[in-house]
PDB file of N, CA and C in Angstrom:
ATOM      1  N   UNK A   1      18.626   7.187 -15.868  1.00  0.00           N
ATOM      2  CA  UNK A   1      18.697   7.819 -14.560  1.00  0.00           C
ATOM      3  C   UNK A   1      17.304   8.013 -13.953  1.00  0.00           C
ATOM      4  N   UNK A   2      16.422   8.570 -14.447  1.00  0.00           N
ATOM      5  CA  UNK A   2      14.641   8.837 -14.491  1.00  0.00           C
ATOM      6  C   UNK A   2      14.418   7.194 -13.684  1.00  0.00           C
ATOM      7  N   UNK A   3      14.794   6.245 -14.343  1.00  0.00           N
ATOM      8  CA  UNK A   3      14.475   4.763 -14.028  1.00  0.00           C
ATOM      9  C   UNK A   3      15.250   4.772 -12.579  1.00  0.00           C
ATOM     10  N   UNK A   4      16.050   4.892 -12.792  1.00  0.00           N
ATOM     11  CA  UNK A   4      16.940   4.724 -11.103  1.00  0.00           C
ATOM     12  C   UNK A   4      16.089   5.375 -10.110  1.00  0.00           C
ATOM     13  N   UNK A   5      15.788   6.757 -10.182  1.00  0.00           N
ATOM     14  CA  UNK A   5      15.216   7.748  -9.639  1.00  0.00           C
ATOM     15  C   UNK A   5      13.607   6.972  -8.903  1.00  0.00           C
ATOM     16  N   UNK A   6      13.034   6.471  -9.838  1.00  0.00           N
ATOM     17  CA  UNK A   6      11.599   5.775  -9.770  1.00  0.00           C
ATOM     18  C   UNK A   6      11.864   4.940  -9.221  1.00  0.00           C
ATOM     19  N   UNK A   7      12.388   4.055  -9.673  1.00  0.00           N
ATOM     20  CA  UNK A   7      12.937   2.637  -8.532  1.00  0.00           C
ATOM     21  C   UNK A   7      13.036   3.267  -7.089  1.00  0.00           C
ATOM     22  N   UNK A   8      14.046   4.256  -6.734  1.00  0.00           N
ATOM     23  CA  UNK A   8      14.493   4.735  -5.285  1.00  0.00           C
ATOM     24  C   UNK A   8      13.102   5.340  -4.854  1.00  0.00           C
ATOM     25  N   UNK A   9      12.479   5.974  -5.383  1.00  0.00           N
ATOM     26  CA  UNK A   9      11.628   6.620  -4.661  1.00  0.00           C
ATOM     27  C   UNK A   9      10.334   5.432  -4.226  1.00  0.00           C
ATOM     28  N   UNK A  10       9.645   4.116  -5.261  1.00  0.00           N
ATOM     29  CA  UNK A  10       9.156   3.356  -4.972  1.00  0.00           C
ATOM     30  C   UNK A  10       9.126   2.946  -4.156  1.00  0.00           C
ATOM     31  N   UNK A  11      10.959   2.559  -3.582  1.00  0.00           N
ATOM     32  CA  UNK A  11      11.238   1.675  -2.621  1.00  0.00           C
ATOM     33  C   UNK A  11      10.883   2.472  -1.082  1.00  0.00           C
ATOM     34  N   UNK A  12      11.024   4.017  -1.454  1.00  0.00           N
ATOM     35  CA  UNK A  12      11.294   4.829   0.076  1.00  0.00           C
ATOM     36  C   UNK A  12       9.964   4.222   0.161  1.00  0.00           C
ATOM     37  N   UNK A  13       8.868   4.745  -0.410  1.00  0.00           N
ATOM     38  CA  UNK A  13       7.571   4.416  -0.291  1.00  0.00           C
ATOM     39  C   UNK A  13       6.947   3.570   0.341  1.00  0.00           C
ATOM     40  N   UNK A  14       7.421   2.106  -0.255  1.00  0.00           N
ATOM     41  CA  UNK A  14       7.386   0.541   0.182  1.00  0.00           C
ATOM     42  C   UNK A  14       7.571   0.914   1.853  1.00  0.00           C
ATOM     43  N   UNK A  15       9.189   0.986   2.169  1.00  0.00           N
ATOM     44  CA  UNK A  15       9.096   1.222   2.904  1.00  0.00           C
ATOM     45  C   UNK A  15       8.328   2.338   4.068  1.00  0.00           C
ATOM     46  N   UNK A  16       7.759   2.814   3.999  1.00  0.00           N
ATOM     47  CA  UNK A  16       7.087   3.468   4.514  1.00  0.00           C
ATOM     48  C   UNK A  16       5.559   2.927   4.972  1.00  0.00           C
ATOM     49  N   UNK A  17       5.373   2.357   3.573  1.00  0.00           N
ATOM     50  CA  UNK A  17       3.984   1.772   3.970  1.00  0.00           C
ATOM     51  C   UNK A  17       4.249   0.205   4.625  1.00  0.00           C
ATOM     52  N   UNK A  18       5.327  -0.457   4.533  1.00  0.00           N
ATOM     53  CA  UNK A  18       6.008  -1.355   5.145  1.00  0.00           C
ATOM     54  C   UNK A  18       5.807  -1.489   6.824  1.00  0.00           C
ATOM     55  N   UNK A  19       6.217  -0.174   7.324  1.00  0.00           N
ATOM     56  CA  UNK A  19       6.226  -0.240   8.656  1.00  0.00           C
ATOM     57  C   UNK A  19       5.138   0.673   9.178  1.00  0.00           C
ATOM     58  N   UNK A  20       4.235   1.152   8.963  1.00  0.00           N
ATOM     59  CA  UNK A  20       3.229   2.023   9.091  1.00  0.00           C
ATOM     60  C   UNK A  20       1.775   1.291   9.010  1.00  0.00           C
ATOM     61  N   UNK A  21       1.323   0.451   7.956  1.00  0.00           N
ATOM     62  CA  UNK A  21       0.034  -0.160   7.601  1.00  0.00           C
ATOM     63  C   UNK A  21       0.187  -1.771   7.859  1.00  0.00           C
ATOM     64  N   UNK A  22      -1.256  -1.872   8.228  1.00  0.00           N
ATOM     65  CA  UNK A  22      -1.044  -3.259   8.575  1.00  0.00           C
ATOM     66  C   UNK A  22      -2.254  -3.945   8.336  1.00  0.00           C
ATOM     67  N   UNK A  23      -2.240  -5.334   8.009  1.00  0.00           N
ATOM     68  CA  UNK A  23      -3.458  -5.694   7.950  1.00  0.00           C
ATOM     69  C   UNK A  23      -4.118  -6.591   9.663  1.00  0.00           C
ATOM     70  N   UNK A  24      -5.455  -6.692   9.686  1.00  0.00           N
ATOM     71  CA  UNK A  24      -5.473  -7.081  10.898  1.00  0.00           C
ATOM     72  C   UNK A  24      -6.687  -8.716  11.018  1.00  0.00           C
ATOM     73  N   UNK A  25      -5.578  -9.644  11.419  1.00  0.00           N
ATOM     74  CA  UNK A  25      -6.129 -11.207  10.896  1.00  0.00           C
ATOM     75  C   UNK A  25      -6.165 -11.491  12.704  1.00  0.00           C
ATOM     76  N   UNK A  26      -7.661 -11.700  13.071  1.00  0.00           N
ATOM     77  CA  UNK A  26      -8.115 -12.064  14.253  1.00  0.00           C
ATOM     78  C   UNK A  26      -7.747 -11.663  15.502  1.00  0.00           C
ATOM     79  N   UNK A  27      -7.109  -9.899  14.839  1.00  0.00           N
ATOM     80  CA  UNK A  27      -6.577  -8.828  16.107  1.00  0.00           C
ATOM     81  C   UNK A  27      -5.384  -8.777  16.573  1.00  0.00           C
ATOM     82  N   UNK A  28      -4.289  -9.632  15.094  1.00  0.00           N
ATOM     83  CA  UNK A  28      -3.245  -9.630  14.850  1.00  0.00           C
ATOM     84  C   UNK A  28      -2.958  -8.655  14.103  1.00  0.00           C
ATOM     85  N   UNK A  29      -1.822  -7.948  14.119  1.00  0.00           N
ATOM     86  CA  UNK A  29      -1.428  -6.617  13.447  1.00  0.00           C
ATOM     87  C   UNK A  29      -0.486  -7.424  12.585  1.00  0.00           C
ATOM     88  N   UNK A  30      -0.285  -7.876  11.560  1.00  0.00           N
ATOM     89  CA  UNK A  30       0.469  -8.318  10.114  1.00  0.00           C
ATOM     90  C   UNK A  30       0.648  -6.791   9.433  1.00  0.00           C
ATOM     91  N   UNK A  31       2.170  -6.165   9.532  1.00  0.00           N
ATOM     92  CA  UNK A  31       2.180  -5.348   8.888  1.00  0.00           C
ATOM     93  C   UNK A  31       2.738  -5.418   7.555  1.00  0.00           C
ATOM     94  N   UNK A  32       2.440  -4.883   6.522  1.00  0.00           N
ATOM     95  CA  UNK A  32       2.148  -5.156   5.008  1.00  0.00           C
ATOM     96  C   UNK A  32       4.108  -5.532   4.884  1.00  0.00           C
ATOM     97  N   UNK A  33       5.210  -4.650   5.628  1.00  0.00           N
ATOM     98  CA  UNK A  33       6.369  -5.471   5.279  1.00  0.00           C
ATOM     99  C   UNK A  33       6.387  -7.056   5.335  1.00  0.00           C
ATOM    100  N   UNK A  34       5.914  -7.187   6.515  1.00  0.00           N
ATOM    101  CA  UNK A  34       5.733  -8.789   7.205  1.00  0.00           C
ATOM    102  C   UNK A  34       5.148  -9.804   6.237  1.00  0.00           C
ATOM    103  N   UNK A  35       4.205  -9.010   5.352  1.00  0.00           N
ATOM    104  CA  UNK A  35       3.571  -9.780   4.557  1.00  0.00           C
ATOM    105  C   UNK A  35       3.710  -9.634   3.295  1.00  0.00           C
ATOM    106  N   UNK A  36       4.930  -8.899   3.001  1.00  0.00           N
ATOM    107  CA  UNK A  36       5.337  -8.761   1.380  1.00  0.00           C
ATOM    108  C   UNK A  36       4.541  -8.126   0.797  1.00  0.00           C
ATOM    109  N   UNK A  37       3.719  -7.223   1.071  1.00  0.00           N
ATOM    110  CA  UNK A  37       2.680  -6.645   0.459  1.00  0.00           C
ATOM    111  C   UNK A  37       3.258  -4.728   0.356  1.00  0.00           C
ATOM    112  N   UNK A  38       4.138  -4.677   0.720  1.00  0.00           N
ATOM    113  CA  UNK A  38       4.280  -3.132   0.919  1.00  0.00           C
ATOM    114  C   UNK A  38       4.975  -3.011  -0.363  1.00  0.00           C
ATOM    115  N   UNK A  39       5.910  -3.553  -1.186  1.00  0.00           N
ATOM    116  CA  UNK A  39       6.456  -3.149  -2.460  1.00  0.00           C
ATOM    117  C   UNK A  39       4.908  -2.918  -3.920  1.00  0.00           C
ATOM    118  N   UNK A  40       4.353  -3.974  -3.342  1.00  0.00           N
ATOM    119  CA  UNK A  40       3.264  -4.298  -4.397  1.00  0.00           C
ATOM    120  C   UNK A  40       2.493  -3.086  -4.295  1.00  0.00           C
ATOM    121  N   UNK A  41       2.153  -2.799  -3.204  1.00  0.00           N
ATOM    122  CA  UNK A  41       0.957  -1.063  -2.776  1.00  0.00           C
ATOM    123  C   UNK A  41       1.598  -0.081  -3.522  1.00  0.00           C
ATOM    124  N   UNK A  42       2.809   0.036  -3.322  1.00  0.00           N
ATOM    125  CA  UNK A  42       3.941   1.131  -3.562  1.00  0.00           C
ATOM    126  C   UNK A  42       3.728   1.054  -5.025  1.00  0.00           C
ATOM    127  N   UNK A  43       4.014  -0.131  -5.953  1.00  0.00           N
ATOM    128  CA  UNK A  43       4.481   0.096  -7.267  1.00  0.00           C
ATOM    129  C   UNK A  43       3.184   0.598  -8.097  1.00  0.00           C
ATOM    130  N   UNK A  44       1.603   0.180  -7.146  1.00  0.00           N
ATOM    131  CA  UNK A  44       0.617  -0.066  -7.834  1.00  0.00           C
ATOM    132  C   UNK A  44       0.471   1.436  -7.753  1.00  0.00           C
ATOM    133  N   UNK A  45       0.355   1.912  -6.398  1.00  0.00           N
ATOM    134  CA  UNK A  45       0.387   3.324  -6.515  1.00  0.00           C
ATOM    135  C   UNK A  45       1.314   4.772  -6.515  1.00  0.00           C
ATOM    136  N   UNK A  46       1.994   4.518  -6.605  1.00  0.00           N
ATOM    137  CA  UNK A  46       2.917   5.416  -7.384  1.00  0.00           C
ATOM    138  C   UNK A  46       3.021   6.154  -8.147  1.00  0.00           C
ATOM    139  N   UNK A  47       2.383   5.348  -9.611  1.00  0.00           N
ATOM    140  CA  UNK A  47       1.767   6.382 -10.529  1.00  0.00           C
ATOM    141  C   UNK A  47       0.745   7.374 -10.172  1.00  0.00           C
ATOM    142  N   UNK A  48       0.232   6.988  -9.956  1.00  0.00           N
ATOM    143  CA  UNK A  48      -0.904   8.443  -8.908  1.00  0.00           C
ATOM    144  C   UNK A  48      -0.209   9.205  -8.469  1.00  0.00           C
ATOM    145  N   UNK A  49       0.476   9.510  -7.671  1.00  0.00           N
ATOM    146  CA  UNK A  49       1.539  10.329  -7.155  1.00  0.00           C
ATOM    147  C   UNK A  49       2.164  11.159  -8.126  1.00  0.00           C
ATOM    148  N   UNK A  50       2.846  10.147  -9.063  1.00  0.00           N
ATOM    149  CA  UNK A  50       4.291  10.598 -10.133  1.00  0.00           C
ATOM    150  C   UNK A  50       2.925  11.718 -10.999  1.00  0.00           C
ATOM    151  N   UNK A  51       1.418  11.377 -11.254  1.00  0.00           N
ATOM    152  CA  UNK A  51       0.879  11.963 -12.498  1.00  0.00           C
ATOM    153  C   UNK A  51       0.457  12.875 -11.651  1.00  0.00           C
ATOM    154  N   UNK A  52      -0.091  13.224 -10.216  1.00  0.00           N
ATOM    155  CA  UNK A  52      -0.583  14.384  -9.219  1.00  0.00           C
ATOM    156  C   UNK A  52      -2.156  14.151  -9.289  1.00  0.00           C
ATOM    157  N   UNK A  53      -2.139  12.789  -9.222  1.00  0.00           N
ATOM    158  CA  UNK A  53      -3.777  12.123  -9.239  1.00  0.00           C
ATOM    159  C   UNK A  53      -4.255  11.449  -8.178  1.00  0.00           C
ATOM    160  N   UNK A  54      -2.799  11.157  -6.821  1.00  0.00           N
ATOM    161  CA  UNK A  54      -3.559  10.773  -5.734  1.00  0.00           C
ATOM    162  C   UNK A  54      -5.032  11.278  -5.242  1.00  0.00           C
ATOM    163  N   UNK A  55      -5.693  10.629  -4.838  1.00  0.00           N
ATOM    164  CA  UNK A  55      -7.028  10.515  -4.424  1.00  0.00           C
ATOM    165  C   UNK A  55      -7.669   9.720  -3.324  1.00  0.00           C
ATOM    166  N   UNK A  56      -8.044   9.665  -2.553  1.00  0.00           N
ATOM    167  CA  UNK A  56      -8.468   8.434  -1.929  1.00  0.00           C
ATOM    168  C   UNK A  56      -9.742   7.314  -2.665  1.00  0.00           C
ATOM    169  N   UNK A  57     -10.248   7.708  -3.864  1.00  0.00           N
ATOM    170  CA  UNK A  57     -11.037   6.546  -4.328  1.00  0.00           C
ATOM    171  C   UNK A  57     -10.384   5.977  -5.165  1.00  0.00           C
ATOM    172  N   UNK A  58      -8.984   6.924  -6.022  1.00  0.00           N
ATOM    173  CA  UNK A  58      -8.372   5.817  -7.128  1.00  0.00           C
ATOM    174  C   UNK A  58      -7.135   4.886  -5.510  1.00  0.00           C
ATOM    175  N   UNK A  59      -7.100   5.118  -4.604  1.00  0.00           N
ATOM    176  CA  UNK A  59      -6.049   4.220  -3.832  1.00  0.00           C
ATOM    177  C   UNK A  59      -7.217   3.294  -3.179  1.00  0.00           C
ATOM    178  N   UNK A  60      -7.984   3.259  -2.764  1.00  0.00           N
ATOM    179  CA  UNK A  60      -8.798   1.723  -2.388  1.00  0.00           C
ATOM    180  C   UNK A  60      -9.493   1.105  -3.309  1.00  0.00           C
ATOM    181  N   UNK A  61      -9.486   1.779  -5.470  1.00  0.00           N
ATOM    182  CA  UNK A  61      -9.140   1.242  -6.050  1.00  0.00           C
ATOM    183  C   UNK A  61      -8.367   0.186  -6.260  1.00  0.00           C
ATOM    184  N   UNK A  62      -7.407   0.608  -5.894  1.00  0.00           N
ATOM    185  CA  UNK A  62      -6.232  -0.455  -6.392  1.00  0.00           C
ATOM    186  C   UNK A  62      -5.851  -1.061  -5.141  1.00  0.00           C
ATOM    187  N   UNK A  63      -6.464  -0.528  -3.730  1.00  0.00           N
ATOM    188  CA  UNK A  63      -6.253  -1.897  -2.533  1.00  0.00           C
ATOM    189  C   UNK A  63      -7.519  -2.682  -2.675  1.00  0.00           C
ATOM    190  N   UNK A  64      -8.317  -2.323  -3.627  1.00  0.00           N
ATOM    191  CA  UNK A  64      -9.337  -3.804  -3.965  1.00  0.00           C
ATOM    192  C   UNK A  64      -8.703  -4.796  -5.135  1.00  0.00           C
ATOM    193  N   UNK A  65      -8.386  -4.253  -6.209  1.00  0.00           N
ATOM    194  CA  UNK A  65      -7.716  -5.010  -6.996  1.00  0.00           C
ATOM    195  C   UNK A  65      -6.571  -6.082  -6.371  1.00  0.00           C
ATOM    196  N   UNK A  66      -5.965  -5.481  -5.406  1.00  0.00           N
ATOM    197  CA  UNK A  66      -4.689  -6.600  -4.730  1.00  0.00           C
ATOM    198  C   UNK A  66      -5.459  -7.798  -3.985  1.00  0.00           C
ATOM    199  N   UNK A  67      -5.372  -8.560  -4.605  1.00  0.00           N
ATOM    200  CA  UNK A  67      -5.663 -10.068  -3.714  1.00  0.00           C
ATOM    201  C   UNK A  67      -4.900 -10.383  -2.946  1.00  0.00           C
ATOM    202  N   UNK A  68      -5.287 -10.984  -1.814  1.00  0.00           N
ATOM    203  CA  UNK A  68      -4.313 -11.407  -0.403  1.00  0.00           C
ATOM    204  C   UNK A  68      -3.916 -12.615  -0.887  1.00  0.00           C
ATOM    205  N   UNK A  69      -3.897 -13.891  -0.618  1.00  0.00           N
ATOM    206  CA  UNK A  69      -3.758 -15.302  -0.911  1.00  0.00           C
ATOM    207  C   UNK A  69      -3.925 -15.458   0.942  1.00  0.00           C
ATOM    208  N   UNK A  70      -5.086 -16.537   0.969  1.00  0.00           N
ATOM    209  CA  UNK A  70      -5.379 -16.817   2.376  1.00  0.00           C
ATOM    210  C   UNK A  70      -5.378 -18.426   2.692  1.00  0.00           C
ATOM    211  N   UNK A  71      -4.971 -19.082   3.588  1.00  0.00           N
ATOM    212  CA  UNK A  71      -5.273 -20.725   3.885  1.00  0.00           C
ATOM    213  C   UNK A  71      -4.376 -21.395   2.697  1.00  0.00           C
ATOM    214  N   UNK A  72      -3.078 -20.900   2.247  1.00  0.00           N
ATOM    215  CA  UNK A  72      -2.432 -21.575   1.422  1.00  0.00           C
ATOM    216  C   UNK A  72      -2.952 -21.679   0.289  1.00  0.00           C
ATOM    217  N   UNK A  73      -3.580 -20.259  -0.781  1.00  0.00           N
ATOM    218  CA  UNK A  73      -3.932 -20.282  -1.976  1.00  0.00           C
ATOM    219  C   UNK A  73      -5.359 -20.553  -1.803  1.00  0.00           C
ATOM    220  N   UNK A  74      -5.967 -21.136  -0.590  1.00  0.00           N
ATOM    221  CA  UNK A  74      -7.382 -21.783  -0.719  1.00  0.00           C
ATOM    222  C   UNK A  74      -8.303 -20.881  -1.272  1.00  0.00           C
ATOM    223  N   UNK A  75      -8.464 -19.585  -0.579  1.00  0.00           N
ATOM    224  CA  UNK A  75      -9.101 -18.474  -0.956  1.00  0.00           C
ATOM    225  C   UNK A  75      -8.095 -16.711  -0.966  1.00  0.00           C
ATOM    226  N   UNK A  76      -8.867 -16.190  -1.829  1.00  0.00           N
ATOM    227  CA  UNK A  76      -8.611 -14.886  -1.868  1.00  0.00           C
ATOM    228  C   UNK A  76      -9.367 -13.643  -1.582  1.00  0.00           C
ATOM    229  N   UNK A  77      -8.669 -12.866  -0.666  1.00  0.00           N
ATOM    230  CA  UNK A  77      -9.419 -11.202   0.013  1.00  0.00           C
ATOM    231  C   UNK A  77      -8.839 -10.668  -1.210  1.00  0.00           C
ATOM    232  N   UNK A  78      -9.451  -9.509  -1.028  1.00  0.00           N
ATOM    233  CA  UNK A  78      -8.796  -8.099  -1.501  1.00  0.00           C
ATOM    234  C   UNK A  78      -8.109  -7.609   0.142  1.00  0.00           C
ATOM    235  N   UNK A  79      -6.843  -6.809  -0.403  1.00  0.00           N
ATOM    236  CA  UNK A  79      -6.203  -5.824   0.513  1.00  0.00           C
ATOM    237  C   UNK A  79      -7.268  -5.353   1.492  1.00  0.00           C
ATOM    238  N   UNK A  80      -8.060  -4.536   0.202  1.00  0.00           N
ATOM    239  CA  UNK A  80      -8.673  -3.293   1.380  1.00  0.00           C
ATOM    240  C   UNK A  80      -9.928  -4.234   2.202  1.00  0.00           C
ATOM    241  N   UNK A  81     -10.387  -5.186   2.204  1.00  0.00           N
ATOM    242  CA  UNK A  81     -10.711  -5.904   3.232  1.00  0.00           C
ATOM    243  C   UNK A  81     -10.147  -6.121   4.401  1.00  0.00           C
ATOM    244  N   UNK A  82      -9.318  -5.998   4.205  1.00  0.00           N
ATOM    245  CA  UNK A  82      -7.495  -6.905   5.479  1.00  0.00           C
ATOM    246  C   UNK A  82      -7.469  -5.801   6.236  1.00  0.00           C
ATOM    247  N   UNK A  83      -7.850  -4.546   5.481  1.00  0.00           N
ATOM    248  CA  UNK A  83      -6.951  -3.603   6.393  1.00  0.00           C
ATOM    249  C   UNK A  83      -8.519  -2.358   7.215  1.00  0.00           C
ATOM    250  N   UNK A  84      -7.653  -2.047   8.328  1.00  0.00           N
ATOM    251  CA  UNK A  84      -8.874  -1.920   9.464  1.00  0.00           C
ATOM    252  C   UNK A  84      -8.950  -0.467   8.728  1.00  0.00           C
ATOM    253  N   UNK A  85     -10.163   0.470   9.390  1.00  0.00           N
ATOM    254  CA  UNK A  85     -10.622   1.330   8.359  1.00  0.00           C
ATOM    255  C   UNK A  85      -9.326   2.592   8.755  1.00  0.00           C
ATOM    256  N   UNK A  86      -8.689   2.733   9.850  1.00  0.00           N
ATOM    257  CA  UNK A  86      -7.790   3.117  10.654  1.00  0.00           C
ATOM    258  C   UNK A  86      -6.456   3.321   9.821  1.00  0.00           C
ATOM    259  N   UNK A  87      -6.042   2.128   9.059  1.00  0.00           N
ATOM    260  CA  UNK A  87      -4.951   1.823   8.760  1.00  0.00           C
ATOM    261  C   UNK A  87      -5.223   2.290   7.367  1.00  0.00           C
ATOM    262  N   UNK A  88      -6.340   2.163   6.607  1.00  0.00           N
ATOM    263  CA  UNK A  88      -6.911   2.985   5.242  1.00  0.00           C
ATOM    264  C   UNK A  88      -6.752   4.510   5.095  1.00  0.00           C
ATOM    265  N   UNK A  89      -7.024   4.969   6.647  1.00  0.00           N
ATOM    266  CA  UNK A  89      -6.871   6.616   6.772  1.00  0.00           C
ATOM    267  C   UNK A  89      -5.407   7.107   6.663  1.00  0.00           C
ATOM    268  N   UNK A  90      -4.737   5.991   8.022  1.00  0.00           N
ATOM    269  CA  UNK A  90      -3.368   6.026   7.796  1.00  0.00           C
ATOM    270  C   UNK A  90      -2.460   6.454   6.307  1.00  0.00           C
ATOM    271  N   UNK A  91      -2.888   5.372   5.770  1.00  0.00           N
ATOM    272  CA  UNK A  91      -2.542   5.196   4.405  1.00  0.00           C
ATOM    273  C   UNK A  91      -2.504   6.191   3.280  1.00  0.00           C
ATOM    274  N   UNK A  92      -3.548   6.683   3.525  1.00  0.00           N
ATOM    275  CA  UNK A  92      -4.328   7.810   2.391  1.00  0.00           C
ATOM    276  C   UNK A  92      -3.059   9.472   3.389  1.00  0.00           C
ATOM    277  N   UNK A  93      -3.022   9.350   4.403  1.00  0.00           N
ATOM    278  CA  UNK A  93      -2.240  10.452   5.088  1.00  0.00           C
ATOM    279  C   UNK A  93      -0.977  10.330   4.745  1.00  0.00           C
ATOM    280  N   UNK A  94      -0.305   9.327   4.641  1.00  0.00           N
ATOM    281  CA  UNK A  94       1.016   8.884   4.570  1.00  0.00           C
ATOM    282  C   UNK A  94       1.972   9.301   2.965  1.00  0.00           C
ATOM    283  N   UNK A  95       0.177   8.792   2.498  1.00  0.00           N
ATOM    284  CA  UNK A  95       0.402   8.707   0.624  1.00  0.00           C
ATOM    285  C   UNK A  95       0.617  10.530   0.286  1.00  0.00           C
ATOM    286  N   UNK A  96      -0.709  11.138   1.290  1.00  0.00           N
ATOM    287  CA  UNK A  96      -0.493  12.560   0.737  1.00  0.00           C
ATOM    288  C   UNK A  96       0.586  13.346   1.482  1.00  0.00           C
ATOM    289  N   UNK A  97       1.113  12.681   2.356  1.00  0.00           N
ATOM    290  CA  UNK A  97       2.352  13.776   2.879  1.00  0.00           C
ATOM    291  C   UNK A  97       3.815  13.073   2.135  1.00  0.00           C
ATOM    292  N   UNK A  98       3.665  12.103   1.527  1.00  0.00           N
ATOM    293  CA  UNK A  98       4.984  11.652   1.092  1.00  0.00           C
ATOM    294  C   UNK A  98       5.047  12.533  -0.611  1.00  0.00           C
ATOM    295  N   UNK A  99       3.908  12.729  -1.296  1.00  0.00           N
ATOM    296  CA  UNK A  99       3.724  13.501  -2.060  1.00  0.00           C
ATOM    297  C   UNK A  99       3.799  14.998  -2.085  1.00  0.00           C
ATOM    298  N   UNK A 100       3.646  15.392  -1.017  1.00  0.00           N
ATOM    299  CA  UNK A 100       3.958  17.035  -0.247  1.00  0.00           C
ATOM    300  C   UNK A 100       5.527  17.055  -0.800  1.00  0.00           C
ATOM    301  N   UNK A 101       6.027  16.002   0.171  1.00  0.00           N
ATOM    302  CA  UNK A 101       8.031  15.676   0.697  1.00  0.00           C
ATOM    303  C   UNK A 101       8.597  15.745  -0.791  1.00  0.00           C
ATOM    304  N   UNK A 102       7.532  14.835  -2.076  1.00  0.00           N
ATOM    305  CA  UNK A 102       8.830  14.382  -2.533  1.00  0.00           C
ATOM    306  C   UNK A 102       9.103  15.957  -4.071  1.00  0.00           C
TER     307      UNK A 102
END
């Protein structure tokens, strides 16, 4: 049940950062649903949350660790490159009020 529980709450998450954050490619707004990237943020950070360790240096931690895939595999960003410094603040607000909620 604990497992069910984690799964559902991941996903609210995903979603959340799904339609909220975005990355921005030549002043195009690609938001992280659009780009399959919102489950991956969610699962990576989560645990931070679940242990009461959110932070903002362990979360652009782990949006440096996420590689984008750019030009068809040619090259690779990190996340927190992609994303405008705006959408980082966003992020870090979103992360600590969904942690307030849950």
């Amino acid at each position: 049940m604990a497992n069910s529980n984690t799964t559902q709450a991941i996903e609210t998450l995903a979603a959340e950062i799904g339609e909220n954050i975005y990355i921005d490619v030549a002043k195009w707004h690609l938001y992280l649903r659009e780009a399959h990237l919102h489950t991956t943020v969610a699962e990576q950070i989560y645990p931070l949350i679940e242990n009461n360790e959110l932070n903002e240096d362990g979360v652009l931690s782990i949006l440096r660790k996420i590689q984008v895939s750019l030009g068809g595999g040619r090259i690779k960003v990190s996340l927190l490159e992609l994303l405008p410094m705006q959408c980082q603040i966003d992020l870090i607000e979103l992360l600590e009020e969904y942690q307030r909620n849950r």
